[in-house]
PDB file of N, CA and C in Angstrom:
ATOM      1  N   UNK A   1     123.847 -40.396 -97.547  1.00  0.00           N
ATOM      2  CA  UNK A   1     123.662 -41.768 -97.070  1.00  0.00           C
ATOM      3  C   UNK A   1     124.681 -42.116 -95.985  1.00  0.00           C
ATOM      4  N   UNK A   2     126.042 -41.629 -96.164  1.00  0.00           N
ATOM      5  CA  UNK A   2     126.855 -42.021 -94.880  1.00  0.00           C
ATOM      6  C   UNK A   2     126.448 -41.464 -93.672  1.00  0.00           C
ATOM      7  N   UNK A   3     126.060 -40.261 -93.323  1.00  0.00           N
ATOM      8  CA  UNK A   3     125.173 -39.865 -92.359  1.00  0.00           C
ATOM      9  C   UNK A   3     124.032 -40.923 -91.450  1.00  0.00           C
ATOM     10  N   UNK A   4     123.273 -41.257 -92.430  1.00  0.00           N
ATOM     11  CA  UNK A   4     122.481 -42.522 -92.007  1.00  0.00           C
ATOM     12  C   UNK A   4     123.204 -44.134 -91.594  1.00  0.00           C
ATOM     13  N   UNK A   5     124.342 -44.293 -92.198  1.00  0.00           N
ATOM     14  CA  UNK A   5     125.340 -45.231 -91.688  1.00  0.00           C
ATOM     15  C   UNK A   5     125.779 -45.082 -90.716  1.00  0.00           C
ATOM     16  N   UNK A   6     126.342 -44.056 -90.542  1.00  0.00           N
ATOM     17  CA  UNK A   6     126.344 -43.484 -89.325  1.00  0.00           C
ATOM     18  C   UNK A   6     125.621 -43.466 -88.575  1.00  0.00           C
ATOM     19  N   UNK A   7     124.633 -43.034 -88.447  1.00  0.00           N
ATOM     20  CA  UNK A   7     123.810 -42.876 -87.325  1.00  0.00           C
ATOM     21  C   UNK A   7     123.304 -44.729 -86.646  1.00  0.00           C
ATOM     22  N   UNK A   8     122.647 -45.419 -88.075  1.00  0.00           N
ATOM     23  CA  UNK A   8     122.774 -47.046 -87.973  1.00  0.00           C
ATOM     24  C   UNK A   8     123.703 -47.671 -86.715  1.00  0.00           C
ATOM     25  N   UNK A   9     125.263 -47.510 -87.164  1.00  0.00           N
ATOM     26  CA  UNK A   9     126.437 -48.170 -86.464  1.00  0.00           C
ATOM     27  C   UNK A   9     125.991 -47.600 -84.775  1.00  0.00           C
ATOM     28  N   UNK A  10     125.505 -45.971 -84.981  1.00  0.00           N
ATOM     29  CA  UNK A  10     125.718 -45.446 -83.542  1.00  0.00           C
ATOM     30  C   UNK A  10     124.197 -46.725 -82.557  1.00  0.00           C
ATOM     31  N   UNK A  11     123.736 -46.927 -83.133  1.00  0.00           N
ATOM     32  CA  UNK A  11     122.350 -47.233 -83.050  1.00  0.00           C
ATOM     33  C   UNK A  11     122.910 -49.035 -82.478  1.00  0.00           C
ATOM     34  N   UNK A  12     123.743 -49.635 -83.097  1.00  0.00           N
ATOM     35  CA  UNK A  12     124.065 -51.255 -83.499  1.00  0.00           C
ATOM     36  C   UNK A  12     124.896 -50.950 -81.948  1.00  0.00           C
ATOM     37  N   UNK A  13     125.871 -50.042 -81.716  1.00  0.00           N
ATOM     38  CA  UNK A  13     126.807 -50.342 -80.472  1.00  0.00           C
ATOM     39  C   UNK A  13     126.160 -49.945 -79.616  1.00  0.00           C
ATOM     40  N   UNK A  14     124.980 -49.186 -79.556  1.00  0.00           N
ATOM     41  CA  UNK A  14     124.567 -49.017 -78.213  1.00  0.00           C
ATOM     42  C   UNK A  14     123.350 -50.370 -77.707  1.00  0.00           C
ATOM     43  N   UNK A  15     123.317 -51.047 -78.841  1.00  0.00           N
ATOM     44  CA  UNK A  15     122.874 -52.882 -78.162  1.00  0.00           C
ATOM     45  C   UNK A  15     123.625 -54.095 -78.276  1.00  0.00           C
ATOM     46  N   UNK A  16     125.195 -53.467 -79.024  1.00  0.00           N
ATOM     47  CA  UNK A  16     125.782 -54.716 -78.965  1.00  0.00           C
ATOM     48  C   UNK A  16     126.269 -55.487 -77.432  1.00  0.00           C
ATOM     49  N   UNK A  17     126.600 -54.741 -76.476  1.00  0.00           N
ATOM     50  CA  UNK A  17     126.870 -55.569 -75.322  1.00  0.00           C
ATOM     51  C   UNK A  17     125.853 -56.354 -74.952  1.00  0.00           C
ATOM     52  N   UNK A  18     124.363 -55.935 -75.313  1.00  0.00           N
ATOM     53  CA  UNK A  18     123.574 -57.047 -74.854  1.00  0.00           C
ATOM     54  C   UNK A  18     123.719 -58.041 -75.283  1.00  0.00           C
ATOM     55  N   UNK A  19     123.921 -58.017 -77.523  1.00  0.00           N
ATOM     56  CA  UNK A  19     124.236 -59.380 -77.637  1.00  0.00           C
ATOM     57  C   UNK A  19     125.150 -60.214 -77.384  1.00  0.00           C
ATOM     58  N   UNK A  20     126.770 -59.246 -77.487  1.00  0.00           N
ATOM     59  CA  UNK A  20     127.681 -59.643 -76.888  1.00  0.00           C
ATOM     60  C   UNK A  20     127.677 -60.832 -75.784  1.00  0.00           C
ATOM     61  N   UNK A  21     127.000 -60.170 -75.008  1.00  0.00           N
ATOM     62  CA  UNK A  21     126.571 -61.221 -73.432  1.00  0.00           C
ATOM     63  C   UNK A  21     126.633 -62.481 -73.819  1.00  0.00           C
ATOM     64  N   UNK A  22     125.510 -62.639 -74.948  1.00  0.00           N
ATOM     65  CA  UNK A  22     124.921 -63.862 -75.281  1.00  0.00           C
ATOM     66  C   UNK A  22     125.719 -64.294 -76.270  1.00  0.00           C
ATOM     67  N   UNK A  23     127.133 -64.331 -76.821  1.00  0.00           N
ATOM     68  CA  UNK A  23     127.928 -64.698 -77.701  1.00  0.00           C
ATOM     69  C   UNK A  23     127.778 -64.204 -79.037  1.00  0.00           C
ATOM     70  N   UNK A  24     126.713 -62.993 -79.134  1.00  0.00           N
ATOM     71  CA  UNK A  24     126.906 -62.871 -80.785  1.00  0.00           C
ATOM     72  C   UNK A  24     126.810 -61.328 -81.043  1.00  0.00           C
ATOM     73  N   UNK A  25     126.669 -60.799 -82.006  1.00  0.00           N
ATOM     74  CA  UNK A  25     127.205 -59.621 -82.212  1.00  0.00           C
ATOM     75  C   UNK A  25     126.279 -59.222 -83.788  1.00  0.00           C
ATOM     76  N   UNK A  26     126.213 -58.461 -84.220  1.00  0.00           N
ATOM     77  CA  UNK A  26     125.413 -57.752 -85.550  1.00  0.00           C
ATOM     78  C   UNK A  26     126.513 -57.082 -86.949  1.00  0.00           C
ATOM     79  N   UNK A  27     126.209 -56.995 -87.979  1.00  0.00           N
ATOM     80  CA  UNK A  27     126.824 -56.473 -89.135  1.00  0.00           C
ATOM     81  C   UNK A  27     126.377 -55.738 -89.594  1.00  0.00           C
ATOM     82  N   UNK A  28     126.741 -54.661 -90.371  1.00  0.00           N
ATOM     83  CA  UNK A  28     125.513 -53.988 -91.479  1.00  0.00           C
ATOM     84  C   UNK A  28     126.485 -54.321 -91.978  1.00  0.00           C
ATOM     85  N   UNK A  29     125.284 -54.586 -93.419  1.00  0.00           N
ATOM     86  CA  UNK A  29     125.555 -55.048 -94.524  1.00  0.00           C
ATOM     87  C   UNK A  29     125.572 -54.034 -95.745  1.00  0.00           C
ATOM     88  N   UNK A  30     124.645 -53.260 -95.611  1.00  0.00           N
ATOM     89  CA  UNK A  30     124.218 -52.441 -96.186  1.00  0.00           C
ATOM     90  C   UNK A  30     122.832 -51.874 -96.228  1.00  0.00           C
ATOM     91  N   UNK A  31     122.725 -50.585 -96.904  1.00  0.00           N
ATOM     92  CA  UNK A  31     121.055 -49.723 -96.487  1.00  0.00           C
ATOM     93  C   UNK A  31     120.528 -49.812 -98.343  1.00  0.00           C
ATOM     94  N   UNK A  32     119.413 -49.768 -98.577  1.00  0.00           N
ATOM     95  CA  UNK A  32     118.920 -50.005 -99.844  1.00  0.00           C
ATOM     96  C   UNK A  32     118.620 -48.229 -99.738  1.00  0.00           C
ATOM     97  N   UNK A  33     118.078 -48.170-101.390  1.00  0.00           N
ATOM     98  CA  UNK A  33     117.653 -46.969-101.605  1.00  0.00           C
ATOM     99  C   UNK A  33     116.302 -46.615-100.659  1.00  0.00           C
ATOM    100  N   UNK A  34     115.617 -48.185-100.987  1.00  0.00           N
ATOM    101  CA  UNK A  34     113.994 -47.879-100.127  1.00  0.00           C
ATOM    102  C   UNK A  34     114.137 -47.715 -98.762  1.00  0.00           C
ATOM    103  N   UNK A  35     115.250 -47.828 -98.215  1.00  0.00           N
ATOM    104  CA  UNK A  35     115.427 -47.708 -97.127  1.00  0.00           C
ATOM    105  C   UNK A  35     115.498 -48.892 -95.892  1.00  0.00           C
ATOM    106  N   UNK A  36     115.870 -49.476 -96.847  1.00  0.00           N
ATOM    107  CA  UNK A  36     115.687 -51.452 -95.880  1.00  0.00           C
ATOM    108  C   UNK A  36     117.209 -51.840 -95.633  1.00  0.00           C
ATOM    109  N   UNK A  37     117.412 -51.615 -94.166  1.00  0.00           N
ATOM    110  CA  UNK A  37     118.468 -52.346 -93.718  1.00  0.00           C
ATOM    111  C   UNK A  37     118.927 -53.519 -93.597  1.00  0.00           C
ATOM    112  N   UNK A  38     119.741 -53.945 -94.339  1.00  0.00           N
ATOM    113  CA  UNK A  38     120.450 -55.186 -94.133  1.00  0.00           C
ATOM    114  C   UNK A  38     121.774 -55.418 -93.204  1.00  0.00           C
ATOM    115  N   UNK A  39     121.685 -56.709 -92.399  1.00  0.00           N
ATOM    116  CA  UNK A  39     122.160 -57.053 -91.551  1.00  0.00           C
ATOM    117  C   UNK A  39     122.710 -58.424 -91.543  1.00  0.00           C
ATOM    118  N   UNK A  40     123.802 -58.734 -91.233  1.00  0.00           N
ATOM    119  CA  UNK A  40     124.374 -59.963 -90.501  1.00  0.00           C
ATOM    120  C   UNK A  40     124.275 -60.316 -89.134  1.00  0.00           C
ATOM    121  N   UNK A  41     123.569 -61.466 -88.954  1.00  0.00           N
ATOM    122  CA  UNK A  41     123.844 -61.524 -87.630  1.00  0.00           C
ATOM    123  C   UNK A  41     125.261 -62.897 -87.269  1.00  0.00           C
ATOM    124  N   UNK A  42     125.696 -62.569 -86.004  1.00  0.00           N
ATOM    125  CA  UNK A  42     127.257 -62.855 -86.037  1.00  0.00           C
ATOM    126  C   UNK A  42     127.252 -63.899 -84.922  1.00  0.00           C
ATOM    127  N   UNK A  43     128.002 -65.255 -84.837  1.00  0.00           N
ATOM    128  CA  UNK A  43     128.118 -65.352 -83.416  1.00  0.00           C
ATOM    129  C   UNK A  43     126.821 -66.410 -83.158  1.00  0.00           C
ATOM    130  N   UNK A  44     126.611 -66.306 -81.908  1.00  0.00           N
ATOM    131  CA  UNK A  44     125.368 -67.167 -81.542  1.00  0.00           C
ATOM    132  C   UNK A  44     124.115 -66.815 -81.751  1.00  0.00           C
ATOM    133  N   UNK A  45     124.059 -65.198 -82.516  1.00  0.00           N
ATOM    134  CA  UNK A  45     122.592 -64.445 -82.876  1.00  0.00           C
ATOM    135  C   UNK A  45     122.332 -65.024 -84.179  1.00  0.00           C
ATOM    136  N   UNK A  46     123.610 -65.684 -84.781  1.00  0.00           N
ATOM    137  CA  UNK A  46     123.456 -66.290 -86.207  1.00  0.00           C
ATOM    138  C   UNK A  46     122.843 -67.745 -86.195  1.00  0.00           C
ATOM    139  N   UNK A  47     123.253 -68.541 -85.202  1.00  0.00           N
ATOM    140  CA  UNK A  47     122.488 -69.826 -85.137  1.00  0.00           C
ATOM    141  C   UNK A  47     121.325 -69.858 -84.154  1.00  0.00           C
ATOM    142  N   UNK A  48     120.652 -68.970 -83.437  1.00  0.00           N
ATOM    143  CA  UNK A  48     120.205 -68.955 -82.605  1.00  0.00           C
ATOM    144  C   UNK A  48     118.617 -68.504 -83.091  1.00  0.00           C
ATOM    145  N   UNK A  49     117.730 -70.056 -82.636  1.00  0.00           N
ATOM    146  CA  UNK A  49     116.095 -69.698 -82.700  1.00  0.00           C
ATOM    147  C   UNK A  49     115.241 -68.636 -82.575  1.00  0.00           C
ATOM    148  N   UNK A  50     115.734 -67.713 -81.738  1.00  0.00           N
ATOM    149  CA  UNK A  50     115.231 -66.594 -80.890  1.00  0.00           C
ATOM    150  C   UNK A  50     115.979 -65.486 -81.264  1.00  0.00           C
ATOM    151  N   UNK A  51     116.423 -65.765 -82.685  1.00  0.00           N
ATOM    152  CA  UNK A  51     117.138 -64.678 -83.735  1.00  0.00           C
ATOM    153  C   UNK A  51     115.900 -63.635 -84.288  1.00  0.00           C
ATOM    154  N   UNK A  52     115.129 -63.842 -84.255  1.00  0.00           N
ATOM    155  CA  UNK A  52     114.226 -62.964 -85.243  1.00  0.00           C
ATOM    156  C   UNK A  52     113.345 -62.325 -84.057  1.00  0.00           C
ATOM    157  N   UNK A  53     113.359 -62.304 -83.231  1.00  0.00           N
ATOM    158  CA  UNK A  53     112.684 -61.893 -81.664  1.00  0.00           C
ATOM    159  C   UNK A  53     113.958 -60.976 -81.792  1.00  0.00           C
ATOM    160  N   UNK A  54     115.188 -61.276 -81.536  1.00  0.00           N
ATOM    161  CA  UNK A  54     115.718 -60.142 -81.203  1.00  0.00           C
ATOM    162  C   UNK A  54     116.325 -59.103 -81.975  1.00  0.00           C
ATOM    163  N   UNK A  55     115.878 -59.483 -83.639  1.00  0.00           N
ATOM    164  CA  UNK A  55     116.108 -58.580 -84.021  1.00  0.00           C
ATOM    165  C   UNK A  55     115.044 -57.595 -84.462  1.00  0.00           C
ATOM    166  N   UNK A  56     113.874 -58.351 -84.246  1.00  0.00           N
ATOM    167  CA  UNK A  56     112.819 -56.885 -84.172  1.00  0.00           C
ATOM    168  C   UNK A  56     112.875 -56.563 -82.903  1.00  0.00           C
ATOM    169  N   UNK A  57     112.695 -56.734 -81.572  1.00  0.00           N
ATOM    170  CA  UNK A  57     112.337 -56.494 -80.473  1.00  0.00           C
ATOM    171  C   UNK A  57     113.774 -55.289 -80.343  1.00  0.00           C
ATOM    172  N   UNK A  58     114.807 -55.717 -80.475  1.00  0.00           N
ATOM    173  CA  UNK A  58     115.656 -54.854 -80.249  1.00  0.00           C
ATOM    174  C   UNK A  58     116.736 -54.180 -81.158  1.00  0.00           C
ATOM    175  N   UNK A  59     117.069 -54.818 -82.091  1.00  0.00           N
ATOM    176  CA  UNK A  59     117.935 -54.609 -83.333  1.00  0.00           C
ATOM    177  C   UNK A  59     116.946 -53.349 -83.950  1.00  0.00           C
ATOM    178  N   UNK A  60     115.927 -53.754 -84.733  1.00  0.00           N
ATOM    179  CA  UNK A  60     115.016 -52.665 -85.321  1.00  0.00           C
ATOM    180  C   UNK A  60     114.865 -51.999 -84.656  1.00  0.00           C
ATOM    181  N   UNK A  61     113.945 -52.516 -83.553  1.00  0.00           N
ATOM    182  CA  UNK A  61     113.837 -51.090 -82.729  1.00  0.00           C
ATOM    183  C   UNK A  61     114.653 -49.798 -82.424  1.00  0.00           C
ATOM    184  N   UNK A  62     115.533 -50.227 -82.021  1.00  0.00           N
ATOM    185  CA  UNK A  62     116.999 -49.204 -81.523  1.00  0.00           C
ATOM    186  C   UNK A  62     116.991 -48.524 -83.406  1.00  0.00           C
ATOM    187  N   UNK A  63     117.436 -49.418 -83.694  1.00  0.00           N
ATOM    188  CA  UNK A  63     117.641 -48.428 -85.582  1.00  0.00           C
ATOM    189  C   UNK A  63     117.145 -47.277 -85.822  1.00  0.00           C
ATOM    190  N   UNK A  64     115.577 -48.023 -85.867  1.00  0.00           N
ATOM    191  CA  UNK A  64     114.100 -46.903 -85.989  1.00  0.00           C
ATOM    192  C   UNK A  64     114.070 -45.729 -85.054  1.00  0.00           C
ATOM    193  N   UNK A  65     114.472 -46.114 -83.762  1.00  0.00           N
ATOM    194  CA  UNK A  65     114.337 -44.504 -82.702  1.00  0.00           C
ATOM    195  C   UNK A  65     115.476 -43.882 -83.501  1.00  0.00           C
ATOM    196  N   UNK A  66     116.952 -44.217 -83.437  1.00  0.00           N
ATOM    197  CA  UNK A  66     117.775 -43.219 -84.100  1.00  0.00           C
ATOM    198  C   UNK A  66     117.584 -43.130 -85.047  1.00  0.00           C
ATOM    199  N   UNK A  67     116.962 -43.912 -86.170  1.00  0.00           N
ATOM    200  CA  UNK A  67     117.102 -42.994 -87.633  1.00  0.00           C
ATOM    201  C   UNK A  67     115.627 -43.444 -88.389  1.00  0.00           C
ATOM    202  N   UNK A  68     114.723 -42.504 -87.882  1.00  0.00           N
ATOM    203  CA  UNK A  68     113.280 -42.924 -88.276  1.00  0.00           C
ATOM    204  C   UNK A  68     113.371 -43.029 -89.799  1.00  0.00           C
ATOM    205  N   UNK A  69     113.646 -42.420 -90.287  1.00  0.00           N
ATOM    206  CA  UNK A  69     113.668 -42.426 -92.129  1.00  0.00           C
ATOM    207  C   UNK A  69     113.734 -44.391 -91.982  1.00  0.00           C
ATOM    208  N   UNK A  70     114.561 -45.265 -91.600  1.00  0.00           N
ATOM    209  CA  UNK A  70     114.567 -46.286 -91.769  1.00  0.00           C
ATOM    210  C   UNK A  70     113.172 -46.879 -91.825  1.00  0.00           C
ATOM    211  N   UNK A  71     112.517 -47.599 -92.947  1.00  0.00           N
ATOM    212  CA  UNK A  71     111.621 -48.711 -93.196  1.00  0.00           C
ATOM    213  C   UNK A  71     111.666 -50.072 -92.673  1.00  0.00           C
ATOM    214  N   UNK A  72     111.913 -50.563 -92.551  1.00  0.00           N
ATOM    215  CA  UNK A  72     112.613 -52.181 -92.378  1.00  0.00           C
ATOM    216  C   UNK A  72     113.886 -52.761 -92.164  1.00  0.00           C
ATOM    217  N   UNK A  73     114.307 -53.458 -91.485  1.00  0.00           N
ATOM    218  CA  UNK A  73     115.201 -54.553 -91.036  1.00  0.00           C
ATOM    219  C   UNK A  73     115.514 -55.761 -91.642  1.00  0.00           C
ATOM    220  N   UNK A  74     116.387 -56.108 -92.174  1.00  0.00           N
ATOM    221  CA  UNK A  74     116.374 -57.544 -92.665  1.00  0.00           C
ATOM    222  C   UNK A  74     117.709 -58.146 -91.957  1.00  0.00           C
ATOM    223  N   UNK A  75     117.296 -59.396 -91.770  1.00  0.00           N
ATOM    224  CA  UNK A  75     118.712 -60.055 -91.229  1.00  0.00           C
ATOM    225  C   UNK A  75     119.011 -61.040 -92.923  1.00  0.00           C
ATOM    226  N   UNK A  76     120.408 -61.287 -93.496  1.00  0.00           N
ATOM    227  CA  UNK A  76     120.121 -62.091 -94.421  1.00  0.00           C
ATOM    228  C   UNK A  76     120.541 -63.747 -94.090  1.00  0.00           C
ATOM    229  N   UNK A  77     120.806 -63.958 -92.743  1.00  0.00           N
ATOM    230  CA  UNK A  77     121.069 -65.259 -92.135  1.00  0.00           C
ATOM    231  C   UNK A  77     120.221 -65.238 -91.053  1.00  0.00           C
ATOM    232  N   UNK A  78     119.214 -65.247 -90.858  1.00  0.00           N
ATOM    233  CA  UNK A  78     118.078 -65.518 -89.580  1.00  0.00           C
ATOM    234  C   UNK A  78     117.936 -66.725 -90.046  1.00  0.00           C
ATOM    235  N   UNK A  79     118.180 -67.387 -88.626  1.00  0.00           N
ATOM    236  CA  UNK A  79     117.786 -68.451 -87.808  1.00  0.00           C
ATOM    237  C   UNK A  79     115.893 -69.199 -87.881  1.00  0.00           C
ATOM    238  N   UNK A  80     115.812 -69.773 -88.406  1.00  0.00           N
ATOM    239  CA  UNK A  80     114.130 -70.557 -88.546  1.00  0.00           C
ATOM    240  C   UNK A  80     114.376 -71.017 -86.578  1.00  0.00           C
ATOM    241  N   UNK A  81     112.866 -70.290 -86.184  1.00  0.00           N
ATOM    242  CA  UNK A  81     112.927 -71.378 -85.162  1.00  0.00           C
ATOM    243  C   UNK A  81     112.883 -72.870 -84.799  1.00  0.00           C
ATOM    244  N   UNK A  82     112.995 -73.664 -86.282  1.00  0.00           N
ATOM    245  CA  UNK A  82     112.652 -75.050 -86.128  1.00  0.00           C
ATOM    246  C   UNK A  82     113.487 -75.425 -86.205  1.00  0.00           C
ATOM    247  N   UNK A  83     114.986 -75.085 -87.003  1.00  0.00           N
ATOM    248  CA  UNK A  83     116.437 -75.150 -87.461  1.00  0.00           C
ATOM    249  C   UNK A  83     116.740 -76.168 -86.373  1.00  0.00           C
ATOM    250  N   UNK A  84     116.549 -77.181 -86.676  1.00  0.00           N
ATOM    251  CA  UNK A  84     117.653 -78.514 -86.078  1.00  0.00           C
ATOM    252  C   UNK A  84     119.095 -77.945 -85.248  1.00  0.00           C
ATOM    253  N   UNK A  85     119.574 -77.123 -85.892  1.00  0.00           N
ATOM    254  CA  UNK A  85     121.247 -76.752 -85.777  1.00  0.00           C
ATOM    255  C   UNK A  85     121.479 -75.427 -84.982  1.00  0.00           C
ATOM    256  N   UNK A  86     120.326 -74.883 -84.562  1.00  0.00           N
ATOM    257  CA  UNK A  86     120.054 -73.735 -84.030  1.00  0.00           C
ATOM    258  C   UNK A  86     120.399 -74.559 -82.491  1.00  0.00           C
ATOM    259  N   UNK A  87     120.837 -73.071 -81.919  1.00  0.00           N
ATOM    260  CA  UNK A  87     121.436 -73.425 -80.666  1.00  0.00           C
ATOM    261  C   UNK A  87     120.857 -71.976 -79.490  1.00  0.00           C
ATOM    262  N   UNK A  88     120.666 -72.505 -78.731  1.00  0.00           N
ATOM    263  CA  UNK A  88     120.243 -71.082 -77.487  1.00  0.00           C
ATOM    264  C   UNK A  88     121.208 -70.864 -76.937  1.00  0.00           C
ATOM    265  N   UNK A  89     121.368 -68.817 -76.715  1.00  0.00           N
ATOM    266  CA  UNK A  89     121.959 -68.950 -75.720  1.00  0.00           C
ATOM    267  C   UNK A  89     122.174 -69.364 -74.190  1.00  0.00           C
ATOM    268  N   UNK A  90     123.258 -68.893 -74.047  1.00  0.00           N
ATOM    269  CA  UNK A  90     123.703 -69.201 -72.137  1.00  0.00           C
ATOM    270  C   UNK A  90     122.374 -69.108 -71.348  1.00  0.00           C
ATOM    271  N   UNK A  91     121.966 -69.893 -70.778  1.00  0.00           N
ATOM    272  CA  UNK A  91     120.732 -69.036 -69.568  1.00  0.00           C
ATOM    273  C   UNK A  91     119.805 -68.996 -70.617  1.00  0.00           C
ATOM    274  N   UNK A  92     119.456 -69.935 -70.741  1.00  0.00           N
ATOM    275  CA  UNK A  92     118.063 -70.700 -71.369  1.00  0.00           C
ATOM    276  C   UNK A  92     117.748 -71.930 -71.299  1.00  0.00           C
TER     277      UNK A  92
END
C-alpha cells in the first residue's frame, strides 16, 4: 500500500501548482481497502464552488493515469455549489 501512496503524492504535486495559483492546495487523507481515495481539500479549493469540477476534472484524473488500480476520489470537505460562504478564485 505505501507504494500506491506513493505513487498518489507523486500524482497530487504534479497538479499542485495549478491549485496553488488559485490559493489552495490538496491532502491525502488516506486510501481505503476498496480502493477509494480520500482527500482534503486545502485553502481556497476548500471553500470554493468549483471544488468538485476540479477535483474530478483534474485531481482524479491525474490519480487514475498514475495509479489505475485507484477506483474513486472523495474529497471529505467539498464545497456545494450553492454554499452561501463559498468563495471563487482570483480571475473569475
Amino acid at each position: 500500500m505505501s507504494d500506491i501512496v506513493e505513487r498518489i503524492e507523486v500524482a497530487l504535486n504534479s497538479i499542485r501548482p495549478y491549485l496553488e495559483a488559485d490559493g489552495g492546495n490538496v491532502r491525502l487523507i488516506d486510501v481505503s481497502e476498496d480502493m477509494i481515495v480520500q482527500l482534503e481539500l486545502l485553502g481556497a479549493c476548500g471553500s470554493c464552488p468549483m471544488s468538485s469540477m476540479t477535483l474530478r476534472a483534474g485531481v482524479e484524473e491525474s490519480i487514475k493515469k498514475a495509479v489505475p488500480e485507484i477506483k474513486g476520489v472523495r474529497a471529505i470537505n467539498l464545497t456545494a455549489p450553492d454554499d452561501p460562504h463559498a468563495k471563487m478564485p482570483a480571475g473569475f
